[in-house]
PDB file of N, CA and C in Angstrom:
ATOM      1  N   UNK A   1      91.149  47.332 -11.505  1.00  0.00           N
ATOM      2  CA  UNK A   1      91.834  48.245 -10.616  1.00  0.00           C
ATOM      3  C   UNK A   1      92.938  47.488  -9.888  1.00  0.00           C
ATOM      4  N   UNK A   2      93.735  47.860  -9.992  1.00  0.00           N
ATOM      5  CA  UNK A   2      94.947  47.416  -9.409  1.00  0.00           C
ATOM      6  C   UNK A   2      95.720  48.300  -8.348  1.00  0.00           C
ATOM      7  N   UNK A   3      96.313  47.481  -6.802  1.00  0.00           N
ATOM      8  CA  UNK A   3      96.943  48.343  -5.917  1.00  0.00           C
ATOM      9  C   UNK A   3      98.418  48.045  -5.414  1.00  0.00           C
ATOM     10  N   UNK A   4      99.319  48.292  -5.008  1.00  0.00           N
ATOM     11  CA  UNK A   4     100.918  47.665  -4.667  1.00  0.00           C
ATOM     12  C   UNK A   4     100.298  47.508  -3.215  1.00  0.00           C
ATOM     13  N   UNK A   5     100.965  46.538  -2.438  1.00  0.00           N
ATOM     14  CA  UNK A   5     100.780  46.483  -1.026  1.00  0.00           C
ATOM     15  C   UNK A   5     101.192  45.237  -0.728  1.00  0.00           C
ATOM     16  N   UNK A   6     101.711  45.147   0.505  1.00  0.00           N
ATOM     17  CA  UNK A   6     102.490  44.111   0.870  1.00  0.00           C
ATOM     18  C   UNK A   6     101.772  42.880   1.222  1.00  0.00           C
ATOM     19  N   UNK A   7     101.783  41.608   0.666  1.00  0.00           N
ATOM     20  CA  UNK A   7     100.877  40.766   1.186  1.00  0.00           C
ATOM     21  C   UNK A   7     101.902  39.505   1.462  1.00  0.00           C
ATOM     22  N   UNK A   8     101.095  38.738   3.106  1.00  0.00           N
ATOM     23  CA  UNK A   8     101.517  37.756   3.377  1.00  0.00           C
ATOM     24  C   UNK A   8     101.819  36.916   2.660  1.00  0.00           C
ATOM     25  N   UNK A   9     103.512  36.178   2.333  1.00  0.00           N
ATOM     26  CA  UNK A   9     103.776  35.186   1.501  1.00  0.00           C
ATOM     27  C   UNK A   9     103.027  34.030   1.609  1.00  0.00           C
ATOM     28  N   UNK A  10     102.785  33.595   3.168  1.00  0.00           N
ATOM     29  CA  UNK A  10     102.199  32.440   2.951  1.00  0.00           C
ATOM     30  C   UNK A  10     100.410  32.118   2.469  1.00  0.00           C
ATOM     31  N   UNK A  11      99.927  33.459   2.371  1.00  0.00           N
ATOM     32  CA  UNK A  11      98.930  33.944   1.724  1.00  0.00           C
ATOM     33  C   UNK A  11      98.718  34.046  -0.011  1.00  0.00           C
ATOM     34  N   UNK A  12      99.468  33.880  -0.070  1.00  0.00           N
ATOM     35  CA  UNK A  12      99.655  33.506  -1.889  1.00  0.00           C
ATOM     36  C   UNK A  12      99.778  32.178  -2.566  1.00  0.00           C
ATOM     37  N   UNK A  13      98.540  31.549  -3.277  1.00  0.00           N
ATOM     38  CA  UNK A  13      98.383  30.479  -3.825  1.00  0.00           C
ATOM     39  C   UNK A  13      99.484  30.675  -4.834  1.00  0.00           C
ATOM     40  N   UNK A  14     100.299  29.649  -5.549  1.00  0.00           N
ATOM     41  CA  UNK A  14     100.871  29.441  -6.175  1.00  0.00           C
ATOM     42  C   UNK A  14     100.455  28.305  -7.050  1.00  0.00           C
ATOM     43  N   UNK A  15      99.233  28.063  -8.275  1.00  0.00           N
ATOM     44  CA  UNK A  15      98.520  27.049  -8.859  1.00  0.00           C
ATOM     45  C   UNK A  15      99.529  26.292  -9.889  1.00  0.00           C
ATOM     46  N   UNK A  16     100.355  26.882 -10.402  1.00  0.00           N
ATOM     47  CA  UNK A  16     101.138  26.874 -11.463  1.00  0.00           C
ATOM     48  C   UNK A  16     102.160  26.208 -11.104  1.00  0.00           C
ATOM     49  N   UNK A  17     102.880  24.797 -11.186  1.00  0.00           N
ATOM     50  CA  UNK A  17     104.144  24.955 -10.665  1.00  0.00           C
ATOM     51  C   UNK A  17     105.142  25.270 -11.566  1.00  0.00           C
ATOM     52  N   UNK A  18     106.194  25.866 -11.158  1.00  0.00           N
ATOM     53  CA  UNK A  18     107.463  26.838 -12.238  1.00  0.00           C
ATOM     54  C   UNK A  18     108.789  25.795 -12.117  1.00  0.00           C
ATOM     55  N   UNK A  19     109.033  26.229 -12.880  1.00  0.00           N
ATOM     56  CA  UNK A  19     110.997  25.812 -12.595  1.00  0.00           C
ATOM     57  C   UNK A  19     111.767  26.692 -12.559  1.00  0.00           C
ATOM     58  N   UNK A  20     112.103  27.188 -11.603  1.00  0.00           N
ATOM     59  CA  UNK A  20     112.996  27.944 -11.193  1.00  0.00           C
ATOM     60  C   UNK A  20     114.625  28.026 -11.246  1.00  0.00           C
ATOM     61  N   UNK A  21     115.438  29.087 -11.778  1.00  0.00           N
ATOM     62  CA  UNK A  21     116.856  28.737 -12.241  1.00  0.00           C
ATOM     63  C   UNK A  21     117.392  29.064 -10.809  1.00  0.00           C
ATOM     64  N   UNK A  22     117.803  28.329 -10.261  1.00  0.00           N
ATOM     65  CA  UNK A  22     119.114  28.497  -8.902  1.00  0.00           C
ATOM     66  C   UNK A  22     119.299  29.569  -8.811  1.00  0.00           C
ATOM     67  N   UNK A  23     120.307  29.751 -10.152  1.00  0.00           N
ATOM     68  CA  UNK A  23     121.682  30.963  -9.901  1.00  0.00           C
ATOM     69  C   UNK A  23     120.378  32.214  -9.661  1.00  0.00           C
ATOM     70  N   UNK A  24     119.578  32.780 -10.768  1.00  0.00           N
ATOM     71  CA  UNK A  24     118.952  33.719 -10.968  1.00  0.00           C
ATOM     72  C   UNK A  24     118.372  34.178  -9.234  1.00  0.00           C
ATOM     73  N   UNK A  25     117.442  33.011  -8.538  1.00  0.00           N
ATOM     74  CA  UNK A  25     116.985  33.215  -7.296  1.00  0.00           C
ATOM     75  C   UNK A  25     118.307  33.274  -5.974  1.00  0.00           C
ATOM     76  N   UNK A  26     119.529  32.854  -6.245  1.00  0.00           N
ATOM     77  CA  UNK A  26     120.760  33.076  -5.698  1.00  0.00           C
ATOM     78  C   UNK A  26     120.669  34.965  -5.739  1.00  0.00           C
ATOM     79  N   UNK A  27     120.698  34.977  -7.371  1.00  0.00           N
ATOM     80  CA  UNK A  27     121.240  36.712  -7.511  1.00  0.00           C
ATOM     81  C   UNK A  27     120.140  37.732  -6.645  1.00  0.00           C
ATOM     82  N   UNK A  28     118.818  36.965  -6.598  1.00  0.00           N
ATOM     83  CA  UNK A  28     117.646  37.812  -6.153  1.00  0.00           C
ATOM     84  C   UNK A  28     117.786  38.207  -4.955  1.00  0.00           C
ATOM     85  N   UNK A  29     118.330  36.709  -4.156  1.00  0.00           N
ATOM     86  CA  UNK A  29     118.452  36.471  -2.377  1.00  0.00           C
ATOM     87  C   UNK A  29     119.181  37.596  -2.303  1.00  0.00           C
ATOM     88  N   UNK A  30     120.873  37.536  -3.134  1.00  0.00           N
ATOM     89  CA  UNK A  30     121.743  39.159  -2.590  1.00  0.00           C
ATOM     90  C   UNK A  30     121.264  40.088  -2.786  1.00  0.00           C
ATOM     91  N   UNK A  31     120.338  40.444  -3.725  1.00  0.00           N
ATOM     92  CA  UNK A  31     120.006  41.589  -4.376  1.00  0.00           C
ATOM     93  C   UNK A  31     119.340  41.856  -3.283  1.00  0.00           C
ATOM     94  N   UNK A  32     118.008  41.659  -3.035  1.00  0.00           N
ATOM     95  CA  UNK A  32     116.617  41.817  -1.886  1.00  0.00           C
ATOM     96  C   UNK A  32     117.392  42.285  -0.232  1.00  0.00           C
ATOM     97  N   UNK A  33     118.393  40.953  -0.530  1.00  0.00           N
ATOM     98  CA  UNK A  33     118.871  41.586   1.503  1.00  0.00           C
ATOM     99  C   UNK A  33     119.647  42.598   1.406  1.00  0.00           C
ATOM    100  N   UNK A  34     120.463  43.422  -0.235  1.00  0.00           N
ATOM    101  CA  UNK A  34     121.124  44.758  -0.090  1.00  0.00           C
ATOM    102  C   UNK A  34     120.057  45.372   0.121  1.00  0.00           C
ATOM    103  N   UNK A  35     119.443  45.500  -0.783  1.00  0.00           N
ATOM    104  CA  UNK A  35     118.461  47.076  -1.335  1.00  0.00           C
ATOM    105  C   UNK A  35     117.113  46.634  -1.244  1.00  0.00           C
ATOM    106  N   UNK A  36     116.424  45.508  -0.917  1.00  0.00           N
ATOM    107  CA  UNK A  36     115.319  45.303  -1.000  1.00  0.00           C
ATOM    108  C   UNK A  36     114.561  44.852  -1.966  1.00  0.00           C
ATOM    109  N   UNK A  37     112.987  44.365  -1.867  1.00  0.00           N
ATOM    110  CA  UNK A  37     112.426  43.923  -3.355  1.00  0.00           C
ATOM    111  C   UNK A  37     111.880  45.431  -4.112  1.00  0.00           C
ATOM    112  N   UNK A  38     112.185  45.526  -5.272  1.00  0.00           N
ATOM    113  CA  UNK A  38     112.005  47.028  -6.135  1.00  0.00           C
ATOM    114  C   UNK A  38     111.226  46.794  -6.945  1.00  0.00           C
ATOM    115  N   UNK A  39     110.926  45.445  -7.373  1.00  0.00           N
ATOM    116  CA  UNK A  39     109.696  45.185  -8.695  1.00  0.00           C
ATOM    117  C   UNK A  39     108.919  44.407  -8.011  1.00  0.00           C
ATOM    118  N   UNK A  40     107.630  45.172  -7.451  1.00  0.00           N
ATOM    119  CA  UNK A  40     106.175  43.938  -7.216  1.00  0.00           C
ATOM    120  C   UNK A  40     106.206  42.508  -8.093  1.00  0.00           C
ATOM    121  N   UNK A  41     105.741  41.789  -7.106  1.00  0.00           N
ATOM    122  CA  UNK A  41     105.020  40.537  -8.339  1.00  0.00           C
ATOM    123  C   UNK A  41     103.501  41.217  -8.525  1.00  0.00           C
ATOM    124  N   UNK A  42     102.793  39.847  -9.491  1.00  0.00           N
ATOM    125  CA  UNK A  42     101.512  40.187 -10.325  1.00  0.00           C
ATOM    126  C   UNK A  42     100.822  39.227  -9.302  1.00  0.00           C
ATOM    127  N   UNK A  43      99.585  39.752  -8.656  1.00  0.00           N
ATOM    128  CA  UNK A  43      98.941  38.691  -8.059  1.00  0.00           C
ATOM    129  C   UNK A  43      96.960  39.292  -8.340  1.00  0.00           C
ATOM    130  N   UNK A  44      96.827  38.090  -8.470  1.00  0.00           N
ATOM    131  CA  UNK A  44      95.495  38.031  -8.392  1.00  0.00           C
ATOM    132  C   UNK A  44      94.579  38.190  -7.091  1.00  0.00           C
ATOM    133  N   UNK A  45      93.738  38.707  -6.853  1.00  0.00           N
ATOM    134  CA  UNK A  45      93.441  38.729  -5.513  1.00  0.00           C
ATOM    135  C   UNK A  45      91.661  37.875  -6.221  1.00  0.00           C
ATOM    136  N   UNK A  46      90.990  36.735  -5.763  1.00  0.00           N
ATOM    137  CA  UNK A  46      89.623  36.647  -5.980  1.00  0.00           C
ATOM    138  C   UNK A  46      88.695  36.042  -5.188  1.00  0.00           C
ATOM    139  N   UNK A  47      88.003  36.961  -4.329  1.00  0.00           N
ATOM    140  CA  UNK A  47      86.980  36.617  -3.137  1.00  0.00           C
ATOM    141  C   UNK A  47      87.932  36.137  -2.099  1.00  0.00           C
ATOM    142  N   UNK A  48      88.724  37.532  -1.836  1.00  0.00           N
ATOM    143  CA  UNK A  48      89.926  37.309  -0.761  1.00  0.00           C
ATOM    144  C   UNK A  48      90.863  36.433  -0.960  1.00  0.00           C
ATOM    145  N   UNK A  49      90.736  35.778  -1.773  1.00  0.00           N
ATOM    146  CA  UNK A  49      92.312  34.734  -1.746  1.00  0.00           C
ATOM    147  C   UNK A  49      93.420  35.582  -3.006  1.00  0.00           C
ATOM    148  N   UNK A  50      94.719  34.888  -2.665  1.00  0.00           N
ATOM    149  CA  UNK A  50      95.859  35.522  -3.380  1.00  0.00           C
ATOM    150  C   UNK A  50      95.943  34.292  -4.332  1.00  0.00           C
ATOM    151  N   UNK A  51      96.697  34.843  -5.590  1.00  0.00           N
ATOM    152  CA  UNK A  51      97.326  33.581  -6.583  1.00  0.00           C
ATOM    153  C   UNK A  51      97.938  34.197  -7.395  1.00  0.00           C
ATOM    154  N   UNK A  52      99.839  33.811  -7.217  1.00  0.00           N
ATOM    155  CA  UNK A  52     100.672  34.574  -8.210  1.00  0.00           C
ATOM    156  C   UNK A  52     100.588  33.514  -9.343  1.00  0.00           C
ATOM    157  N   UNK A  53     100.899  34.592 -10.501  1.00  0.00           N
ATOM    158  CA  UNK A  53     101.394  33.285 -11.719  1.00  0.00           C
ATOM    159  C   UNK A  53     102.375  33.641 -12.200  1.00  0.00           C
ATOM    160  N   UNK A  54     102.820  34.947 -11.753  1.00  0.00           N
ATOM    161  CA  UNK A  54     104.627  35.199 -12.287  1.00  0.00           C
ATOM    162  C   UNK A  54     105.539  35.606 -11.202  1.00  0.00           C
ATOM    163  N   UNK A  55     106.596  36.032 -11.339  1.00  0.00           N
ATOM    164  CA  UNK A  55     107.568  36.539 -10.284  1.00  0.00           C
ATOM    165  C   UNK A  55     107.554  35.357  -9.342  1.00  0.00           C
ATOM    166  N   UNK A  56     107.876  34.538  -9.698  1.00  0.00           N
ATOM    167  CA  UNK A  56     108.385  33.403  -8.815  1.00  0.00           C
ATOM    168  C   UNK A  56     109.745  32.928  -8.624  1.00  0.00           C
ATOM    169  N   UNK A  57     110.803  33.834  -9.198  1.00  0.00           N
ATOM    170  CA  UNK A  57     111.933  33.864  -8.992  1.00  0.00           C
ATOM    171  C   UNK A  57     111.819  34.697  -7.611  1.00  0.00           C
ATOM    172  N   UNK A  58     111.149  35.596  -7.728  1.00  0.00           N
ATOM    173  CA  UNK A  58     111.597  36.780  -6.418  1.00  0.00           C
ATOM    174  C   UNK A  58     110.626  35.839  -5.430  1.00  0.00           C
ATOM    175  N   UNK A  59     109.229  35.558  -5.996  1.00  0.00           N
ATOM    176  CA  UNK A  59     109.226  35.255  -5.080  1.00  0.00           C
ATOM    177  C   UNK A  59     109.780  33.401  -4.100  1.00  0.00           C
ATOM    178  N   UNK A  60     110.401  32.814  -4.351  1.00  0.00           N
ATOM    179  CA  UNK A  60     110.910  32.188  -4.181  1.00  0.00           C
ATOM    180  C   UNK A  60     112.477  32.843  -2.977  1.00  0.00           C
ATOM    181  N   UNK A  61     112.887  33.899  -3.770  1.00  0.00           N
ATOM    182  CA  UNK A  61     113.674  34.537  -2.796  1.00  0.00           C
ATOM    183  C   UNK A  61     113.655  35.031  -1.842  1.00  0.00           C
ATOM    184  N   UNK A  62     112.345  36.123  -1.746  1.00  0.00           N
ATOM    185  CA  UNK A  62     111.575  36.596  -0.619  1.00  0.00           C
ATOM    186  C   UNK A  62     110.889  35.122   0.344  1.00  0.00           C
ATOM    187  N   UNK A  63     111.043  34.663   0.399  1.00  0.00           N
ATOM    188  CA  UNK A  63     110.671  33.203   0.586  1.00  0.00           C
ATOM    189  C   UNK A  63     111.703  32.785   1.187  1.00  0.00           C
ATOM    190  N   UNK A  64     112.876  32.228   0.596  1.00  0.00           N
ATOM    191  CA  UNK A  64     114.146  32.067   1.377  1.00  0.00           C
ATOM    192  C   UNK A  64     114.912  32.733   2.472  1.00  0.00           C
ATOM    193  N   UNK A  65     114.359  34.219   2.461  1.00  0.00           N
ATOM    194  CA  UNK A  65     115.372  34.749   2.620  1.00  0.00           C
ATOM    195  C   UNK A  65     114.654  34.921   4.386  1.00  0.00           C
ATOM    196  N   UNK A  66     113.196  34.392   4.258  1.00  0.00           N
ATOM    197  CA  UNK A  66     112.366  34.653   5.883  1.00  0.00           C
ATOM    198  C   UNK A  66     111.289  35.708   5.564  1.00  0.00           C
ATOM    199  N   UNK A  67     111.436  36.294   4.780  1.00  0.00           N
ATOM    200  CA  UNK A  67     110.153  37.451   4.242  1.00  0.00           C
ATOM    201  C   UNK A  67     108.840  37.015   4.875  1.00  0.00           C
ATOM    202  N   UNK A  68     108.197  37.818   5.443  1.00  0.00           N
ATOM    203  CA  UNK A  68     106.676  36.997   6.257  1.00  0.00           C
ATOM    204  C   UNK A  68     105.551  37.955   4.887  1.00  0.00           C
ATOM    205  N   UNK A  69     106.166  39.132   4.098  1.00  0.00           N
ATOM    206  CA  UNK A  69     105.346  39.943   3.002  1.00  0.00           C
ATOM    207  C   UNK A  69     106.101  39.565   1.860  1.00  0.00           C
ATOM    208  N   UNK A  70     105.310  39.650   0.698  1.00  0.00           N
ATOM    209  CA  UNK A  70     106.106  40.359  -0.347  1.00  0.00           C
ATOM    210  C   UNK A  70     105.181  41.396  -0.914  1.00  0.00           C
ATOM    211  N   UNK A  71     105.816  42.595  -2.090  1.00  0.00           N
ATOM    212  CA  UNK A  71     105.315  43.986  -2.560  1.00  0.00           C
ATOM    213  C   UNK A  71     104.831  43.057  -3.640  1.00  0.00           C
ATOM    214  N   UNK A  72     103.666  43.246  -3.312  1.00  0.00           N
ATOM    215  CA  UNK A  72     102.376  42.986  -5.061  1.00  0.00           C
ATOM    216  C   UNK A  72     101.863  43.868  -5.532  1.00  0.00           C
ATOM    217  N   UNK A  73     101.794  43.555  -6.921  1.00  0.00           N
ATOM    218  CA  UNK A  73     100.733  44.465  -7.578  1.00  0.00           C
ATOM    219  C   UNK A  73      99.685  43.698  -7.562  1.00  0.00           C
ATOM    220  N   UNK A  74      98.623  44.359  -6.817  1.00  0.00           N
ATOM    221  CA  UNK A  74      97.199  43.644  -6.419  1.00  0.00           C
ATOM    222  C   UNK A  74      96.337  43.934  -7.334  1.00  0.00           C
ATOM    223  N   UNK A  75      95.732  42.848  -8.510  1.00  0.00           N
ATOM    224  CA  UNK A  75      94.505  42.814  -8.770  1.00  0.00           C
ATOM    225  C   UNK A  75      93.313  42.259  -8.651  1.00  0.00           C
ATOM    226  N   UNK A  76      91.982  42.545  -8.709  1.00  0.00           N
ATOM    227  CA  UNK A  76      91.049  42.595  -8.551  1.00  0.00           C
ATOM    228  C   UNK A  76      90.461  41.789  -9.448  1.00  0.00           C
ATOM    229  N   UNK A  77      89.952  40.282  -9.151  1.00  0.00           N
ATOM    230  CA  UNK A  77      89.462  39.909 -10.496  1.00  0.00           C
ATOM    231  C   UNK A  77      88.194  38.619 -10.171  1.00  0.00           C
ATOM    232  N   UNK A  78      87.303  38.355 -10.741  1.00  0.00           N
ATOM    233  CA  UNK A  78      85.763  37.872 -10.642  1.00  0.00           C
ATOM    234  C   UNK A  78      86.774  35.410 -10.970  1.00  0.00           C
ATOM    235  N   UNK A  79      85.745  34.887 -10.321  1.00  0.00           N
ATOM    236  CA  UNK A  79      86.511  33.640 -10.406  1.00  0.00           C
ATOM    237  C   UNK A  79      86.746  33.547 -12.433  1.00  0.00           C
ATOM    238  N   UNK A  80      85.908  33.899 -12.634  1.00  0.00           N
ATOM    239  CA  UNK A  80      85.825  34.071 -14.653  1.00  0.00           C
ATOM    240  C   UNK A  80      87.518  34.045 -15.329  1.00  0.00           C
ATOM    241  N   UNK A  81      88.279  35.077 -14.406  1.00  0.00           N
ATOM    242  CA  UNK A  81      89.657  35.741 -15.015  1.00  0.00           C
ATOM    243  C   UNK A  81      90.416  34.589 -14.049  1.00  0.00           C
ATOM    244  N   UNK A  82      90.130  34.504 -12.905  1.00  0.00           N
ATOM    245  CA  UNK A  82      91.227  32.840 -12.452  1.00  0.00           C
ATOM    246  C   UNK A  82      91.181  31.676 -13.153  1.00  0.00           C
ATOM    247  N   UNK A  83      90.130  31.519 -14.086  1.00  0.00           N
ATOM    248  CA  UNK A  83      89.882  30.420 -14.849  1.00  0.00           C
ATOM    249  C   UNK A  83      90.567  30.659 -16.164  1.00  0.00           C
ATOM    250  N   UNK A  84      90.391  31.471 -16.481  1.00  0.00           N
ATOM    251  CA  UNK A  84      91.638  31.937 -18.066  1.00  0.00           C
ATOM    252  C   UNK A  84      93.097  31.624 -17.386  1.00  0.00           C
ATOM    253  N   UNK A  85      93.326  32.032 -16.337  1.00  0.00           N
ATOM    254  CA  UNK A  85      94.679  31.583 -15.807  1.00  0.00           C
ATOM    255  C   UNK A  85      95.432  30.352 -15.426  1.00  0.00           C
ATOM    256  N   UNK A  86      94.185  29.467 -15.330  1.00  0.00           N
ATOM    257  CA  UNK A  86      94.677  28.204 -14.806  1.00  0.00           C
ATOM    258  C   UNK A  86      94.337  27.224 -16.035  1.00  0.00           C
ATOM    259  N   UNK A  87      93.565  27.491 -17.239  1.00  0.00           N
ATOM    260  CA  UNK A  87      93.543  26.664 -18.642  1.00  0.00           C
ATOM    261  C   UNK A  87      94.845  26.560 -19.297  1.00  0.00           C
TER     262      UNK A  87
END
């Protein structure tokens, strides 16, 4: 089951580290402070803790830009499915 809802950035584990392209999180920063964030990231939610493993361009932007939330798509998942994620 999955829900959208705004969750504290600094509430989101990030296990994965990414490489992130500049320009792309540049285009996100203008984009987000016109019109806002329009595509959730994917986050895991398991025994209350957060952990994104994608949208780390946005979120990196939402991040820069002072964001204290970002819009997730919240799922629901047993430690079993965080462990497929982090192999």
């Amino acid at each position: 089951m999955e829900k959208i809802q705004a969750v504290p950035i600094q509430k989101i584990r990030r296990p994965l580290p990414r490489q992130n392209d500049p320009a792309k999180v540049q285009a996100l920063m203008q984009s987000i402070a016109e019109i806002g964030q329009q595509e959730p990231i994917d986050v895991l939610e398991v025994e209350g803790e957060y952990y994104g493993f994608s949208g780390c361009h946005r979120y990196e932007a939402c991040d820069r830009l002072g964001h204290e939330t970002i819009l997730c798509r919240v799922r629901r998942a047993p430690k079993s499915v965080l462990r497929m994620h982090l192999a």
